[in-house]
PDB file of N, CA and C in Angstrom:
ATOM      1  N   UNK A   1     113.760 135.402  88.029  1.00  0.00           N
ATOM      2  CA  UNK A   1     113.813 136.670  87.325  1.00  0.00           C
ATOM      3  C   UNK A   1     115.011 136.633  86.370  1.00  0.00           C
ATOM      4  N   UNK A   2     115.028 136.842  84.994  1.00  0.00           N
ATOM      5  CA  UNK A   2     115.771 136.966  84.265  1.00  0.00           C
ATOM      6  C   UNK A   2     116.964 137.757  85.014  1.00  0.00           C
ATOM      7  N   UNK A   3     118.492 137.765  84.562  1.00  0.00           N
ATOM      8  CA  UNK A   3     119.391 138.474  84.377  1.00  0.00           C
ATOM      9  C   UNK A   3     119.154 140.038  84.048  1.00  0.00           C
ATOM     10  N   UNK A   4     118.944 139.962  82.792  1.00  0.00           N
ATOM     11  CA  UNK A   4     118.808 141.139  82.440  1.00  0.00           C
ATOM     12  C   UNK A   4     117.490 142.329  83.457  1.00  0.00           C
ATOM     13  N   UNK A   5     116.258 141.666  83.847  1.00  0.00           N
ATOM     14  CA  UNK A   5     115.521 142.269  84.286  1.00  0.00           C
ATOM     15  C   UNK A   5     116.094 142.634  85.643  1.00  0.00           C
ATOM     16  N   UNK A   6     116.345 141.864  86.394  1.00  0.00           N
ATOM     17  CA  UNK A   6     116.977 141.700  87.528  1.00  0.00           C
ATOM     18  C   UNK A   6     118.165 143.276  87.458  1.00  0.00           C
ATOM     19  N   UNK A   7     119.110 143.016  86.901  1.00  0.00           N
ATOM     20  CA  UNK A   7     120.291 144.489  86.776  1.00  0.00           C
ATOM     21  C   UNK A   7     119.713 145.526  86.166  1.00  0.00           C
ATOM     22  N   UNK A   8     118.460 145.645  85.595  1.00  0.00           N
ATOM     23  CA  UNK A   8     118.183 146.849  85.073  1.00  0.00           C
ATOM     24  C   UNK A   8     116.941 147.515  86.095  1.00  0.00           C
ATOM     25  N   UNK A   9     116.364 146.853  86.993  1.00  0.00           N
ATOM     26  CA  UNK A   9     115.441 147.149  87.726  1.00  0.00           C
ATOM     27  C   UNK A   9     116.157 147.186  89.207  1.00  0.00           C
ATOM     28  N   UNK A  10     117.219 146.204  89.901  1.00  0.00           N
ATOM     29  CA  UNK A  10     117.480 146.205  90.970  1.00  0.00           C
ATOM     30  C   UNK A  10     118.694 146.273  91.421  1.00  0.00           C
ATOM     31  N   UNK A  11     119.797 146.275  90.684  1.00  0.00           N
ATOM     32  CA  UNK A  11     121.164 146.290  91.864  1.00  0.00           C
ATOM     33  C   UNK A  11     122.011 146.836  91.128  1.00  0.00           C
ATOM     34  N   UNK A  12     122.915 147.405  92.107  1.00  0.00           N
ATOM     35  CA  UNK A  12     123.636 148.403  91.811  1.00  0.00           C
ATOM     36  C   UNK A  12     125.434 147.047  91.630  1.00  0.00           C
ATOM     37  N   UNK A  13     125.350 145.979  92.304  1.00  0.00           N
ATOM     38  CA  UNK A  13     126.201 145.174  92.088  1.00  0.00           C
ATOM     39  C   UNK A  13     125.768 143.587  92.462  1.00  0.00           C
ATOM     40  N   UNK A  14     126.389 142.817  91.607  1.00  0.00           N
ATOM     41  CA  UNK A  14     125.144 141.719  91.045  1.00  0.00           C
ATOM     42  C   UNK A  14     126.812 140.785  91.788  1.00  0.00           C
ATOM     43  N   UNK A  15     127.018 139.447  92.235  1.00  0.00           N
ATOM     44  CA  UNK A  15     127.779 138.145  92.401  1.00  0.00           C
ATOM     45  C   UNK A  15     126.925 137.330  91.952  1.00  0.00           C
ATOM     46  N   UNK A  16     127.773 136.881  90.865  1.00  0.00           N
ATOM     47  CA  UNK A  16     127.483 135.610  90.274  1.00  0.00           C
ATOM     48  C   UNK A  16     128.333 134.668  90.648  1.00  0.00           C
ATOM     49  N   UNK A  17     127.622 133.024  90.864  1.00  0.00           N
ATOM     50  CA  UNK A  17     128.820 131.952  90.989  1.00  0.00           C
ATOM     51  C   UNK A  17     128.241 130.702  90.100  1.00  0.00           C
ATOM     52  N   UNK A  18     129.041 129.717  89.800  1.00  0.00           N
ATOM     53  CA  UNK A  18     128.803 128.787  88.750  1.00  0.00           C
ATOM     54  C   UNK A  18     128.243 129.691  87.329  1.00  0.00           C
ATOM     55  N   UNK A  19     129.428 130.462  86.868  1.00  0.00           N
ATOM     56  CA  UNK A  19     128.856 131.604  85.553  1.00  0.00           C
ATOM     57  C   UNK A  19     128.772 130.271  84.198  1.00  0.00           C
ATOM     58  N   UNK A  20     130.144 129.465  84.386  1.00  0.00           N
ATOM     59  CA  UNK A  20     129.837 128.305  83.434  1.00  0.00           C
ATOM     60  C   UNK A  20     130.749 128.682  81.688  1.00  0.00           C
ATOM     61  N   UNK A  21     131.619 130.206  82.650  1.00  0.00           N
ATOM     62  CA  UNK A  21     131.990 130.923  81.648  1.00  0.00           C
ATOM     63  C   UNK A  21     133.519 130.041  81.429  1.00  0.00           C
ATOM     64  N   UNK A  22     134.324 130.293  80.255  1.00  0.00           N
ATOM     65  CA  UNK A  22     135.384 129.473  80.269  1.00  0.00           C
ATOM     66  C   UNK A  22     136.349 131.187  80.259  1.00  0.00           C
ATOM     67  N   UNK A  23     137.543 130.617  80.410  1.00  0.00           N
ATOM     68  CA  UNK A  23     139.274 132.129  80.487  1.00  0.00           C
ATOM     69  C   UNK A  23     138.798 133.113  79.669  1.00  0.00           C
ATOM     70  N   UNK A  24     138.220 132.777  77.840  1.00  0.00           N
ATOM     71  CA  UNK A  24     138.003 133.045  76.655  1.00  0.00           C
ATOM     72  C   UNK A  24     136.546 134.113  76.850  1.00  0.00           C
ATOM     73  N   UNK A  25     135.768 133.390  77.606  1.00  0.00           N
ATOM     74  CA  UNK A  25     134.641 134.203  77.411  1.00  0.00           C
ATOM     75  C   UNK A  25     134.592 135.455  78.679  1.00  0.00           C
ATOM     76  N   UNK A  26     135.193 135.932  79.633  1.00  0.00           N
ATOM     77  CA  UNK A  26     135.523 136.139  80.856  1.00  0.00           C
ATOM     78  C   UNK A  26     135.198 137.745  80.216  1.00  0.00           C
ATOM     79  N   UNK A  27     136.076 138.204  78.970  1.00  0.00           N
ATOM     80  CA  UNK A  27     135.910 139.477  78.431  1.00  0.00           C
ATOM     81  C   UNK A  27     134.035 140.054  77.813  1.00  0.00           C
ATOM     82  N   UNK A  28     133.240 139.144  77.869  1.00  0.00           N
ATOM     83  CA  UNK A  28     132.236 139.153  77.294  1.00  0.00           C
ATOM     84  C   UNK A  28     130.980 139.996  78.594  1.00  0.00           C
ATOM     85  N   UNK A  29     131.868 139.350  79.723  1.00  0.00           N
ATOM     86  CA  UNK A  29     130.951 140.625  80.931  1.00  0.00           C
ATOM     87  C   UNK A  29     130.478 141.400  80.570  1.00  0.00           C
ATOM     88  N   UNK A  30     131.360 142.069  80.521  1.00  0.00           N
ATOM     89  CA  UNK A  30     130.998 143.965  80.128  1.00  0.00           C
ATOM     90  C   UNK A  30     129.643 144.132  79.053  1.00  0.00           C
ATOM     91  N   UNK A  31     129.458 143.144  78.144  1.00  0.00           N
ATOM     92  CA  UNK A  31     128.807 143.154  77.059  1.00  0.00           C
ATOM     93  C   UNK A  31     127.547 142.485  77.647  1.00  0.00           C
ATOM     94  N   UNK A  32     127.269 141.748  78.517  1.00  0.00           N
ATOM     95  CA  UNK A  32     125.944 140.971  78.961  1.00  0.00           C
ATOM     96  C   UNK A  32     124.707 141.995  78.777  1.00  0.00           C
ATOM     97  N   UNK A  33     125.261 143.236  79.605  1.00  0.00           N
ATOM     98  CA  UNK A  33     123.695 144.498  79.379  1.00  0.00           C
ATOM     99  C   UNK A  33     124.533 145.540  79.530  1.00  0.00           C
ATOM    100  N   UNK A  34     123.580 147.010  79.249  1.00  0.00           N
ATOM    101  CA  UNK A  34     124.450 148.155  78.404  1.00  0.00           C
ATOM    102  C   UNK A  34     123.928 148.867  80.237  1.00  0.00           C
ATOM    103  N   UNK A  35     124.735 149.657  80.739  1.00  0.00           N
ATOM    104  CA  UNK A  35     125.444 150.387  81.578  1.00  0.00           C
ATOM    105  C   UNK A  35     125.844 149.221  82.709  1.00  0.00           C
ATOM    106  N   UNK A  36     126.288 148.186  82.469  1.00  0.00           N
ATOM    107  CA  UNK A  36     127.030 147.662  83.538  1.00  0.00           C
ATOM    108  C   UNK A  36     128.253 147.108  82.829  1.00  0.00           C
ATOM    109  N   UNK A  37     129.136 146.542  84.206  1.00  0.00           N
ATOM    110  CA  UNK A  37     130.428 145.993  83.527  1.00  0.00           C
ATOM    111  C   UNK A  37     130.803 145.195  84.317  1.00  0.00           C
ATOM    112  N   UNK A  38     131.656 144.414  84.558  1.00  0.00           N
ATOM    113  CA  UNK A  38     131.783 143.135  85.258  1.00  0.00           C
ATOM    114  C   UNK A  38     133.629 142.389  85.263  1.00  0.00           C
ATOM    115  N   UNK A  39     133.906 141.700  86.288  1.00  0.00           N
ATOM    116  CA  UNK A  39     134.893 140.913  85.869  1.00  0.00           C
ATOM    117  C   UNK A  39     135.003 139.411  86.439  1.00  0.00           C
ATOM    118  N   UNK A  40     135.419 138.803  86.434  1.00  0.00           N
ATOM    119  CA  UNK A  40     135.774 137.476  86.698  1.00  0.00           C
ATOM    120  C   UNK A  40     136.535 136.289  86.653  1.00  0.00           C
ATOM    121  N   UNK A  41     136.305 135.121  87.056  1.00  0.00           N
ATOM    122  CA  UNK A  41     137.718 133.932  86.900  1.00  0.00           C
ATOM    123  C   UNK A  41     137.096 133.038  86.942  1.00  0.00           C
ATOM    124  N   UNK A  42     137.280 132.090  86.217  1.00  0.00           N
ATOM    125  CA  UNK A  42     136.906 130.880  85.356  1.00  0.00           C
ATOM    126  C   UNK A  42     137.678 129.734  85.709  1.00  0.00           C
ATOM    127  N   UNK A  43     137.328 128.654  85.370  1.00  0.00           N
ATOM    128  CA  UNK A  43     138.778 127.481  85.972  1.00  0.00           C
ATOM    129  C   UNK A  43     138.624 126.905  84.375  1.00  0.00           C
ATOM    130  N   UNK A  44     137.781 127.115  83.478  1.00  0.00           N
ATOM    131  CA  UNK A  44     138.616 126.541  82.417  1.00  0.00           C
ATOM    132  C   UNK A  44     139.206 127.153  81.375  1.00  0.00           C
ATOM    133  N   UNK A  45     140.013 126.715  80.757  1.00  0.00           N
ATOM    134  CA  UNK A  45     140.943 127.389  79.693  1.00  0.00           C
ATOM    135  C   UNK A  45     140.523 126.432  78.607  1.00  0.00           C
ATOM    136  N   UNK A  46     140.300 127.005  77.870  1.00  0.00           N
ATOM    137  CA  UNK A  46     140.068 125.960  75.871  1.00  0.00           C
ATOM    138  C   UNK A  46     140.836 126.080  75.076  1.00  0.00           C
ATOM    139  N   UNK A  47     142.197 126.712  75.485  1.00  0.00           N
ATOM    140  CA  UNK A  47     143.746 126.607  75.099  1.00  0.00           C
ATOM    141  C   UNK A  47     144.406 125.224  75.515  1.00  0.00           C
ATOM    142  N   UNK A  48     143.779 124.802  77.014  1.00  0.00           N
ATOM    143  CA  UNK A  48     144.287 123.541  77.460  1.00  0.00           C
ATOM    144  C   UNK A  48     144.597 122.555  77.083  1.00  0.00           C
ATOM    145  N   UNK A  49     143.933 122.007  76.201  1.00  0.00           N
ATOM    146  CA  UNK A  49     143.217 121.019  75.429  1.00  0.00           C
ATOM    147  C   UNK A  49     141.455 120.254  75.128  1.00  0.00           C
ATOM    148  N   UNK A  50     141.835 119.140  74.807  1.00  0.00           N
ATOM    149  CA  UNK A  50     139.844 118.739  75.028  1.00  0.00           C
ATOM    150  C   UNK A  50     139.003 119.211  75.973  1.00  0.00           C
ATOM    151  N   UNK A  51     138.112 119.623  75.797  1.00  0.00           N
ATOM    152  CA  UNK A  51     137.072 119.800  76.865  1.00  0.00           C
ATOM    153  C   UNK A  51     136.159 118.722  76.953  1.00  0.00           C
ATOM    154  N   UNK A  52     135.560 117.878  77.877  1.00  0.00           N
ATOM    155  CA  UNK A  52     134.547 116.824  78.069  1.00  0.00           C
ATOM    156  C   UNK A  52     133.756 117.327  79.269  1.00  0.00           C
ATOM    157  N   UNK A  53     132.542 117.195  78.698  1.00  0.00           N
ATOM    158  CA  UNK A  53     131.465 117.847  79.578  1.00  0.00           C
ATOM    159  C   UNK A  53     131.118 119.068  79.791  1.00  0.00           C
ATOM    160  N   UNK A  54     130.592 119.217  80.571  1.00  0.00           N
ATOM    161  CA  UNK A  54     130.321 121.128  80.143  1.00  0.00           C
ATOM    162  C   UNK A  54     131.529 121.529  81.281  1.00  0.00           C
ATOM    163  N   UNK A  55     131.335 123.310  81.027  1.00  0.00           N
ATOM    164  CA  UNK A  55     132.580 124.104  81.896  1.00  0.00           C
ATOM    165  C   UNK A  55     131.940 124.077  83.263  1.00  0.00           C
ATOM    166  N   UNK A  56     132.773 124.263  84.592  1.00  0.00           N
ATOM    167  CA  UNK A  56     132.516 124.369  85.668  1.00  0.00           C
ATOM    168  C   UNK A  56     132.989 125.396  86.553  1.00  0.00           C
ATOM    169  N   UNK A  57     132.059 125.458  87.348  1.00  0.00           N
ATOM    170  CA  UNK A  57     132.540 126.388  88.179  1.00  0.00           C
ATOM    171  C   UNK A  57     132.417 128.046  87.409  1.00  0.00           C
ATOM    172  N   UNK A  58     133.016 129.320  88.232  1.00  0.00           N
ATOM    173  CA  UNK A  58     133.636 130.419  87.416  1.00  0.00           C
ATOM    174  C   UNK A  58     132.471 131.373  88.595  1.00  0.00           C
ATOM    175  N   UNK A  59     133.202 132.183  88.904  1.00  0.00           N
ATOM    176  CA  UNK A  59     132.427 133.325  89.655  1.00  0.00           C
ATOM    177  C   UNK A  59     132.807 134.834  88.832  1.00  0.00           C
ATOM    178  N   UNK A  60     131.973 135.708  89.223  1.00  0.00           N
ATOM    179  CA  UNK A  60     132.283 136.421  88.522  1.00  0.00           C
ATOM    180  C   UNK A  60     131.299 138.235  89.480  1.00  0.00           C
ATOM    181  N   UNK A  61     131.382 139.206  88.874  1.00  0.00           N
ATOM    182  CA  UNK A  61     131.107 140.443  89.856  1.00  0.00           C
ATOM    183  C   UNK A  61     130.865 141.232  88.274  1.00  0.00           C
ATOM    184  N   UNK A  62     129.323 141.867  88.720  1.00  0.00           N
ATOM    185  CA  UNK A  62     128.778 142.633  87.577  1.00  0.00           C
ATOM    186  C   UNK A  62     128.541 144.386  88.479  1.00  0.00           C
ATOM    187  N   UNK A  63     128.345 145.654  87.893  1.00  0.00           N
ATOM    188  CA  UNK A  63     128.177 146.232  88.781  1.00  0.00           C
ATOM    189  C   UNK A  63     128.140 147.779  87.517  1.00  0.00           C
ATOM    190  N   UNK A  64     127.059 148.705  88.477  1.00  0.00           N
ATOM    191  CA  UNK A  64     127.399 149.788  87.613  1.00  0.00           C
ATOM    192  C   UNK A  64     128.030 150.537  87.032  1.00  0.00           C
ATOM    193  N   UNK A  65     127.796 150.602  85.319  1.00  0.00           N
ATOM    194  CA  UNK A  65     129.136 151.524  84.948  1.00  0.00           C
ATOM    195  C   UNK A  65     129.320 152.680  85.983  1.00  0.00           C
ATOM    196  N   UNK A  66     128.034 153.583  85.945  1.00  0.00           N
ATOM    197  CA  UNK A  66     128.350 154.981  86.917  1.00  0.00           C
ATOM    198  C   UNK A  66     129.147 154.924  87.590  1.00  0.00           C
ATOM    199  N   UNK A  67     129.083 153.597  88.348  1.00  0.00           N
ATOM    200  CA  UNK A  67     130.158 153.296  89.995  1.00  0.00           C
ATOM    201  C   UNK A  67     131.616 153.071  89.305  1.00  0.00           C
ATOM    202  N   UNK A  68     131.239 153.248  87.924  1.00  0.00           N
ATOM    203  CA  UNK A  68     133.016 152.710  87.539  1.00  0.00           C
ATOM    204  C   UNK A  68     134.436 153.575  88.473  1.00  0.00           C
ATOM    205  N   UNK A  69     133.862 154.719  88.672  1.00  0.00           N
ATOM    206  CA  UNK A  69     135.177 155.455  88.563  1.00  0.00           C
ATOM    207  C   UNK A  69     135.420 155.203  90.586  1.00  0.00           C
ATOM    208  N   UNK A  70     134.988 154.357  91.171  1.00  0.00           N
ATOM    209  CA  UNK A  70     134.720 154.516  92.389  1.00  0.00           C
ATOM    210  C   UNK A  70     135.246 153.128  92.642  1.00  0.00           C
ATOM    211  N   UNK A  71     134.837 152.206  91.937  1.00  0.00           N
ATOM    212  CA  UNK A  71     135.335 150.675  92.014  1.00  0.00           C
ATOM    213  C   UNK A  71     136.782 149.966  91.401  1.00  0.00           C
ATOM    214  N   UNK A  72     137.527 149.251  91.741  1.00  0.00           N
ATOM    215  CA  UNK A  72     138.355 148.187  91.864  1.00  0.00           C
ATOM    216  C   UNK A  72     138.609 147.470  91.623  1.00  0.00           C
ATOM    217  N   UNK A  73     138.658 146.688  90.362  1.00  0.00           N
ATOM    218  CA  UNK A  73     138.897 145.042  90.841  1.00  0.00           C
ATOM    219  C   UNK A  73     139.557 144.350  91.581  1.00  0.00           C
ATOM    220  N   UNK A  74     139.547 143.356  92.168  1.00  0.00           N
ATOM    221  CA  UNK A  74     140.833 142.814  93.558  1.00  0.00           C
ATOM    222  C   UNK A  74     140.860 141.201  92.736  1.00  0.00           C
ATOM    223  N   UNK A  75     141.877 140.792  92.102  1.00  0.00           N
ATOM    224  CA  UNK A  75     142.126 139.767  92.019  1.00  0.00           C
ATOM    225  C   UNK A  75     142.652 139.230  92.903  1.00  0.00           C
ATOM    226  N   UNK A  76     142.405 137.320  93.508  1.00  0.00           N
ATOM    227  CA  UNK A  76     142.586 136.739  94.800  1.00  0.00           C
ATOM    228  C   UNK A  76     143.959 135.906  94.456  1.00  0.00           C
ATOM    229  N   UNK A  77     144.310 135.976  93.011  1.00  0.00           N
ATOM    230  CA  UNK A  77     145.029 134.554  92.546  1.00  0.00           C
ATOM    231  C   UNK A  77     144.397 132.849  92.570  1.00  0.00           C
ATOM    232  N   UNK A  78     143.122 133.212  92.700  1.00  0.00           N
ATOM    233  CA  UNK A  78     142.489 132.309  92.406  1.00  0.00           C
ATOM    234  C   UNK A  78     141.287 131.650  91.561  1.00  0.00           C
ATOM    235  N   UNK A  79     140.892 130.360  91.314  1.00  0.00           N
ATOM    236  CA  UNK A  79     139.511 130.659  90.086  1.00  0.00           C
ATOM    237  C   UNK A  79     138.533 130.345  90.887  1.00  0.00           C
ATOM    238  N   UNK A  80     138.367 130.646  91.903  1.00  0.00           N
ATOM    239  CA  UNK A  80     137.051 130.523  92.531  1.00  0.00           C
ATOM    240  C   UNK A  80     136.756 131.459  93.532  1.00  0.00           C
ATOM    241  N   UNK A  81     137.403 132.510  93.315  1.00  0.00           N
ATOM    242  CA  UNK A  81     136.900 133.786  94.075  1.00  0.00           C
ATOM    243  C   UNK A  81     137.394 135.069  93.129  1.00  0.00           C
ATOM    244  N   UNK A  82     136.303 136.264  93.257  1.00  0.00           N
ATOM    245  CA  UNK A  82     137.034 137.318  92.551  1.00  0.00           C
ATOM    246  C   UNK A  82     136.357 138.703  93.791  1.00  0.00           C
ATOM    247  N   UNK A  83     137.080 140.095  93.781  1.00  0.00           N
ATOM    248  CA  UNK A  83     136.518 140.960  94.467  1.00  0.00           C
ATOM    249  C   UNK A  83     136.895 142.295  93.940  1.00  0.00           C
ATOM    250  N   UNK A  84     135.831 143.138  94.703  1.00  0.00           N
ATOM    251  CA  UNK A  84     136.294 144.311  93.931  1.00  0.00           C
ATOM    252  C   UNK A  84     136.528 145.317  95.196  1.00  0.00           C
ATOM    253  N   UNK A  85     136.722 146.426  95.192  1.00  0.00           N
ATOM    254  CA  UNK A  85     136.943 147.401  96.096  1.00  0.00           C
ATOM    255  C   UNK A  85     136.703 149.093  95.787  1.00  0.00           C
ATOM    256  N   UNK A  86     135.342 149.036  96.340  1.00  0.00           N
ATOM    257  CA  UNK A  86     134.914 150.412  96.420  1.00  0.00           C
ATOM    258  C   UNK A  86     135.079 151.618  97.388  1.00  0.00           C
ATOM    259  N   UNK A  87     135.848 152.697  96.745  1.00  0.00           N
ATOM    260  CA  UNK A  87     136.241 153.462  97.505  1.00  0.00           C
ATOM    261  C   UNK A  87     135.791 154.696  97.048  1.00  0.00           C
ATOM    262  N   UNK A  88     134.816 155.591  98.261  1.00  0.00           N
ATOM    263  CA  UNK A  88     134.905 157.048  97.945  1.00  0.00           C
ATOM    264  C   UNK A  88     135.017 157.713  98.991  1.00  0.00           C
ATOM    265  N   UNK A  89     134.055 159.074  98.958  1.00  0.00           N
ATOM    266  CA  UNK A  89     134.936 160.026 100.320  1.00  0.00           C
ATOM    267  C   UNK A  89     134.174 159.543 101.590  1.00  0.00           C
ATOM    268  N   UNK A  90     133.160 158.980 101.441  1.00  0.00           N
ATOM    269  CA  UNK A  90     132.307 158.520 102.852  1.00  0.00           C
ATOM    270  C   UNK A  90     132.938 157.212 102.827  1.00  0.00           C
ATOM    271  N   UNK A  91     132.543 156.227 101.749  1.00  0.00           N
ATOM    272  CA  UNK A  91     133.063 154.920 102.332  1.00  0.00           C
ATOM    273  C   UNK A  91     134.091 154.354 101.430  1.00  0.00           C
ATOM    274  N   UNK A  92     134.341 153.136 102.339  1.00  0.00           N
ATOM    275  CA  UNK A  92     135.626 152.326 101.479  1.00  0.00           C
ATOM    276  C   UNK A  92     134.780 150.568 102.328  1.00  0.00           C
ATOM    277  N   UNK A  93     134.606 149.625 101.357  1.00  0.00           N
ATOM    278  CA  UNK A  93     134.712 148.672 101.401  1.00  0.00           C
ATOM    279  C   UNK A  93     135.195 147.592 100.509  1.00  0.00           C
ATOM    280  N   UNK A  94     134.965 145.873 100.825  1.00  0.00           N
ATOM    281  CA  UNK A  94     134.913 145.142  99.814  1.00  0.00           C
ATOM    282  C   UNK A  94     133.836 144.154  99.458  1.00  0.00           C
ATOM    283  N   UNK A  95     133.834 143.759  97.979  1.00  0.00           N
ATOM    284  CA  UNK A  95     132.580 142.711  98.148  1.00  0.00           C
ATOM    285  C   UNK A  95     133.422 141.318  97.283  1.00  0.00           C
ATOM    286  N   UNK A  96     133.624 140.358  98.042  1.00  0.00           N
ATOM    287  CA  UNK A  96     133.752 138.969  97.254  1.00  0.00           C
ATOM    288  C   UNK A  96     132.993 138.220  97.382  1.00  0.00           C
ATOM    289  N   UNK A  97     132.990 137.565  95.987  1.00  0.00           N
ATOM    290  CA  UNK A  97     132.481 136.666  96.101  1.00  0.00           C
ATOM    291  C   UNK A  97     133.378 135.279  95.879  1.00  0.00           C
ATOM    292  N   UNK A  98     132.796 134.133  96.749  1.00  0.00           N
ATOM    293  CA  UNK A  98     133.528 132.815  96.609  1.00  0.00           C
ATOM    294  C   UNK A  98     132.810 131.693  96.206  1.00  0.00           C
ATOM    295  N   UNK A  99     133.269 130.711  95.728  1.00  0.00           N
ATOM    296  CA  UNK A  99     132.411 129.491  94.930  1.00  0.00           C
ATOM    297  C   UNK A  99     132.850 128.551  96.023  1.00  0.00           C
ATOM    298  N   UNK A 100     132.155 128.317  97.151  1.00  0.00           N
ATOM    299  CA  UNK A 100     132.468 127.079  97.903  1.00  0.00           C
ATOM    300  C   UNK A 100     131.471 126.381  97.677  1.00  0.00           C
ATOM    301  N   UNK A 101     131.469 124.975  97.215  1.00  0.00           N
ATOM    302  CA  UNK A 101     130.404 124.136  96.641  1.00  0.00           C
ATOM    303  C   UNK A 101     130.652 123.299  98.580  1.00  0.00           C
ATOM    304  N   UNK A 102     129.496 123.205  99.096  1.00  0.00           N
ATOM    305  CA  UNK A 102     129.193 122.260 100.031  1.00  0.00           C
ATOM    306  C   UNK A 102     128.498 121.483  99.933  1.00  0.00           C
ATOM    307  N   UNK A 103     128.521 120.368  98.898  1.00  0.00           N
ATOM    308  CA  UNK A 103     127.369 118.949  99.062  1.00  0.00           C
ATOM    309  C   UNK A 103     127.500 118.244  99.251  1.00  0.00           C
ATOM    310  N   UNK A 104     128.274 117.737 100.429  1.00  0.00           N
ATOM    311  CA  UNK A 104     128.583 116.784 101.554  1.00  0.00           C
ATOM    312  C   UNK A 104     129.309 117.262 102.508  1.00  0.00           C
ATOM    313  N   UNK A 105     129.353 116.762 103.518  1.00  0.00           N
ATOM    314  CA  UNK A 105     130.651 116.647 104.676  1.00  0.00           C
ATOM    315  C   UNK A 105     132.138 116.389 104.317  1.00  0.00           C
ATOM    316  N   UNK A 106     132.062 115.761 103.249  1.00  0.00           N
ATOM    317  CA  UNK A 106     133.665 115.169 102.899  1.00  0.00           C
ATOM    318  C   UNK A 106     134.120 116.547 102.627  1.00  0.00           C
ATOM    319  N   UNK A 107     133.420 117.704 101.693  1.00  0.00           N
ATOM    320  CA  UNK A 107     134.146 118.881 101.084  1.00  0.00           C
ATOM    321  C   UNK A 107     134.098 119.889 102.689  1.00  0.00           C
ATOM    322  N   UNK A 108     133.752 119.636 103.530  1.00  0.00           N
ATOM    323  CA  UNK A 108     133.778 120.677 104.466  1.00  0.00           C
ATOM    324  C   UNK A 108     135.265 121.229 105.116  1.00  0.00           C
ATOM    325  N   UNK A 109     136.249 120.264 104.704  1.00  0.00           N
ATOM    326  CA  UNK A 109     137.285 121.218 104.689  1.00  0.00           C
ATOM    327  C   UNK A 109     137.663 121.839 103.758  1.00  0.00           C
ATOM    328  N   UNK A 110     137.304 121.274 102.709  1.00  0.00           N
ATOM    329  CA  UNK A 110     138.170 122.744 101.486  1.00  0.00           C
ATOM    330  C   UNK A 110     137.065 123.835 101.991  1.00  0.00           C
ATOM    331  N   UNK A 111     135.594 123.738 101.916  1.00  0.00           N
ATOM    332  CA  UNK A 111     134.556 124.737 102.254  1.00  0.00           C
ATOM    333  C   UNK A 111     135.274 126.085 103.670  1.00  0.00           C
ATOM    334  N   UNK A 112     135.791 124.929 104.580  1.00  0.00           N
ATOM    335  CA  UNK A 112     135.936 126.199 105.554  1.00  0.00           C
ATOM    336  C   UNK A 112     137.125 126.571 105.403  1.00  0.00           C
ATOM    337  N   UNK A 113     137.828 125.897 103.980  1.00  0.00           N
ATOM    338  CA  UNK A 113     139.746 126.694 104.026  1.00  0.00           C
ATOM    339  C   UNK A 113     139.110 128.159 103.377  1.00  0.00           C
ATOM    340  N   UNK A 114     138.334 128.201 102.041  1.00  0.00           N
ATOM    341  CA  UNK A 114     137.807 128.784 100.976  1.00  0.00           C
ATOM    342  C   UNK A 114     137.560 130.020 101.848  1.00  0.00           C
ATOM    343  N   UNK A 115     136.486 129.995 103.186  1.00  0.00           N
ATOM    344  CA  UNK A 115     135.941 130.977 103.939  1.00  0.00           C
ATOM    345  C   UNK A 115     137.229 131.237 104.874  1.00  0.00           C
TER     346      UNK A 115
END
């Protein structure tokens, strides 16, 4: 299901992981579709220098404007997790999301530091 069809027909807050977005494009969320807004963290920068190969990684949290005035962002200090924090008079929670890539055994310890 497309992106766009997908947030305009079904969720009130969307986790994305591997967005593929670089530092630069991170502001462009908000702009993907009209009543949502979004934030996120990227691991590449194109200030750095060369880029070779495509960008990697980058998670990111899309979610209704309406809910704006109710939601949070929670930065982790990190580029492979981002969260937000919704609070009103009934509830208060959080939602993160994390990019733990598991495709082998060798990564299963960074996988279970990540969690």
């Amino acid at each position: 299901m497309p992106i766009e069809k997908m947030l305009a027909e079904e969720c009130d807050v969307l986790c994305l992981q591997e967005t593929w977005l670089t530092k630069q494009d991170l502001g462009g969320l908000s702009d993907l579709h009209p009543g949502y807004v979004g934030v996120g963290e990227a691991t590449t920068d194109l200030n750095s220098g060369l880029l070779r190969g495509r960008v990697a990684g980058g998670v990111a949290i899309m979610w209704r404007s309406c809910h704006g005035h109710l939601i949070s962002e929670v930065r982790l200090g990190v580029d492979w997790a981002i969260g937000i924090e919704y609070r009103s008079a009934d509830h208060h929670f959080y939602i993160i999301t994390i990019y733990a890539p598991y495709e082998c055994r060798d990564n299963e310890p960074l996988y279970l530091e990540r969690m």
